[in-house]
C-alpha atoms as a PDB file:
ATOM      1  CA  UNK A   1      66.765  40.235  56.605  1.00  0.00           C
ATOM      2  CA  UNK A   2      69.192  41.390  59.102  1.00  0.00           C
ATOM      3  CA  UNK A   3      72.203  43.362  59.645  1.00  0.00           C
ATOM      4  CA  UNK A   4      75.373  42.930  61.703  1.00  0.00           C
ATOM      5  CA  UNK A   5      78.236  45.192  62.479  1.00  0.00           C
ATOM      6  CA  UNK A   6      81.426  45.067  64.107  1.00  0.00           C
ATOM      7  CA  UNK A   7      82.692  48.251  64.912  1.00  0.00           C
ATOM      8  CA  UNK A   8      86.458  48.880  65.975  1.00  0.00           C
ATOM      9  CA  UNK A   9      86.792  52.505  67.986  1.00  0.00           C
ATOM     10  CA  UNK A  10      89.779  53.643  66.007  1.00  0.00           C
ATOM     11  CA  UNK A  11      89.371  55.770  62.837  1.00  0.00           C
ATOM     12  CA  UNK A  12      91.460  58.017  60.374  1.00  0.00           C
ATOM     13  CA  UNK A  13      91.998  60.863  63.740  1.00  0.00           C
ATOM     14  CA  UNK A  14      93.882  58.227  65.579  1.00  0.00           C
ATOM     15  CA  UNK A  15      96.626  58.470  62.711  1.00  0.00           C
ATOM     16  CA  UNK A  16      99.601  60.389  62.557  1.00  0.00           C
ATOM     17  CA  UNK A  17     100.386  62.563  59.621  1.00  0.00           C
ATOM     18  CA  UNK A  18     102.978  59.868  57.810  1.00  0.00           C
ATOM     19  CA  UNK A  19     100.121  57.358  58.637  1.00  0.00           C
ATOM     20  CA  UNK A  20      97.604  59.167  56.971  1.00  0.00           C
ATOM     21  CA  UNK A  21      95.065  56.239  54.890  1.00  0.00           C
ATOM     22  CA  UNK A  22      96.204  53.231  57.018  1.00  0.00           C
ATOM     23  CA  UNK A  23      93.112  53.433  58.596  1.00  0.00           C
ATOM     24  CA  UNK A  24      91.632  52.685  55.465  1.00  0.00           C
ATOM     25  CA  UNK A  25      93.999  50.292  54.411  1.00  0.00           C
ATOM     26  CA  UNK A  26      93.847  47.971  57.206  1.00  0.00           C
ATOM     27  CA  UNK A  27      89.756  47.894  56.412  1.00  0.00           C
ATOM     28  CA  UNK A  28      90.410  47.030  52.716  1.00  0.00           C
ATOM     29  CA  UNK A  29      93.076  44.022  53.779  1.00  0.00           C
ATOM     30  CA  UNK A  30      91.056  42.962  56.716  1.00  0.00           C
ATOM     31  CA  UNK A  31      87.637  42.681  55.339  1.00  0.00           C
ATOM     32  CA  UNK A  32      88.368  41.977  51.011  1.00  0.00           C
ATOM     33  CA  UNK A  33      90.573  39.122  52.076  1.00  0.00           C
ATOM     34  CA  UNK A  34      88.432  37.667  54.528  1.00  0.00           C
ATOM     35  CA  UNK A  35      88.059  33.734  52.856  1.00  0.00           C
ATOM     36  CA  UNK A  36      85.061  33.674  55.479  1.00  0.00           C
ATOM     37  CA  UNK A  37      83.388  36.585  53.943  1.00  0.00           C
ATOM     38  CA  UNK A  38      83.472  34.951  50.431  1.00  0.00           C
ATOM     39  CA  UNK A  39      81.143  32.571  52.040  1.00  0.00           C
ATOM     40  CA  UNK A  40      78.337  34.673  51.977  1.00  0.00           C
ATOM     41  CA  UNK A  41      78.798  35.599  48.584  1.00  0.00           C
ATOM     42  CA  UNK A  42      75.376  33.919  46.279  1.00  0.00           C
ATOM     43  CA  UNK A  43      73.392  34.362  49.322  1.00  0.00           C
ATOM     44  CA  UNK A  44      72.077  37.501  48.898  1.00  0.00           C
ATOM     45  CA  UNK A  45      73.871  38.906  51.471  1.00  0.00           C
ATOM     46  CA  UNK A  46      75.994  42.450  51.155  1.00  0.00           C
ATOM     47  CA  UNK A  47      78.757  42.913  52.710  1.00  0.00           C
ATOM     48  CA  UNK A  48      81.254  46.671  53.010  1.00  0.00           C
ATOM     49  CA  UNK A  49      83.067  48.456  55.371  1.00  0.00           C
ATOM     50  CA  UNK A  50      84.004  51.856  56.085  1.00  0.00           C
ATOM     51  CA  UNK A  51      86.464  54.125  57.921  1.00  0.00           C
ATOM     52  CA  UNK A  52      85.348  57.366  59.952  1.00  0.00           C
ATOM     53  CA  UNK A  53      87.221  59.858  61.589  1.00  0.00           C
ATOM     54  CA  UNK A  54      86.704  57.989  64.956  1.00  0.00           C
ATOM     55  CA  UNK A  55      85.212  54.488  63.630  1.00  0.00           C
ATOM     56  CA  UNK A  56      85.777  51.375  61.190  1.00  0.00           C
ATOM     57  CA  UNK A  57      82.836  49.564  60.706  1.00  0.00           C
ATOM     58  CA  UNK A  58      82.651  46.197  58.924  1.00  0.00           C
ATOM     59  CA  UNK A  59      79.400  44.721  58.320  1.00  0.00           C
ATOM     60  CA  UNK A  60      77.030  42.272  56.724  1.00  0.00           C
ATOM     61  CA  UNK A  61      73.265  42.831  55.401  1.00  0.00           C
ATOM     62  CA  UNK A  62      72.218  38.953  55.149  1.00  0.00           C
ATOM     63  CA  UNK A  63      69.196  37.130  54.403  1.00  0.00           C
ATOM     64  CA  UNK A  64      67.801  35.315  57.683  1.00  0.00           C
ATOM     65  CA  UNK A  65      67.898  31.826  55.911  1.00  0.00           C
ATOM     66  CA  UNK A  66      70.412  31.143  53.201  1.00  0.00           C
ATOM     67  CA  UNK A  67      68.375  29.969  50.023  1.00  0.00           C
ATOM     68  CA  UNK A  68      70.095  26.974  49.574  1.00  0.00           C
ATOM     69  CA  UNK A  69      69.295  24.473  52.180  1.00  0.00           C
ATOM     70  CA  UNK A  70      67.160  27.483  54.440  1.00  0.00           C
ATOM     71  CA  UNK A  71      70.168  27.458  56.808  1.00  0.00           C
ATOM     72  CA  UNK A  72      70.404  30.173  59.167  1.00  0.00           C
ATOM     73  CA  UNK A  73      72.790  33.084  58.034  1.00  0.00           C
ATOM     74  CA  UNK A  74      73.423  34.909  61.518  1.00  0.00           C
ATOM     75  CA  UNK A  75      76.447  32.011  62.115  1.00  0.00           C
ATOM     76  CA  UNK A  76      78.081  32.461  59.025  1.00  0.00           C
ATOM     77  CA  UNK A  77      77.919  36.614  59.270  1.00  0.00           C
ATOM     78  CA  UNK A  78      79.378  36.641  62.419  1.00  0.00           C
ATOM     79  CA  UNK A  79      81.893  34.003  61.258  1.00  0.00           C
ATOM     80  CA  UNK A  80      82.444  36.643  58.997  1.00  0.00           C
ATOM     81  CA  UNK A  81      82.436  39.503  61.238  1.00  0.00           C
ATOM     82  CA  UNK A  82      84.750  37.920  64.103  1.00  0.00           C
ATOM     83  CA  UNK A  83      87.352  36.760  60.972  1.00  0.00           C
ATOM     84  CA  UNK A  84      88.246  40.220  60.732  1.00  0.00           C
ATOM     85  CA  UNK A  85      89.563  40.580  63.947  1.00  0.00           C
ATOM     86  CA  UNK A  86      91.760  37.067  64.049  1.00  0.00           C
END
């Protein structure tokens, strides 16, 4: 197994008060509605985010070969990964 991150230096104290949660937000949006993400779904991979006071970290816990086909899994996380920044 393996793990990649992508981590973005802005977090909930880069906000202003009437932005208070978009940190948060954005994570939810960019990462739940990543189409490339659902492509590691049935792989046995795990994939989450999470927003820090100075942070947001997306990443993916993956299998090294997929178990259908023993493809390697590293492209498809970091497909997965650099999705959320496009």
């Amino acid at each position: 197994r393996f793990e990649a991150h992508l981590q973005v230096f802005s977090g909930s104290s880069d906000e202003l008060e009437p932005q208070q949660g978009i940190a948060h937000l954005t994570e939810h949006v960019a990462y739940m509605g990543s189409r490339k993400r659902e492509r590691l779904f049935g792989t046995g991979s795990q994939t989450n985010a999470y927003t820090d006071f100075h942070h947001t970290v997306f990443y993916a816990a993956c299998p090294v070969l997929s178990p259908r086909g023993n493809q390697p899994m590293l492209p498809m996380a970091l497909d997965a990964l650099v999705d959320v920044m496009e």
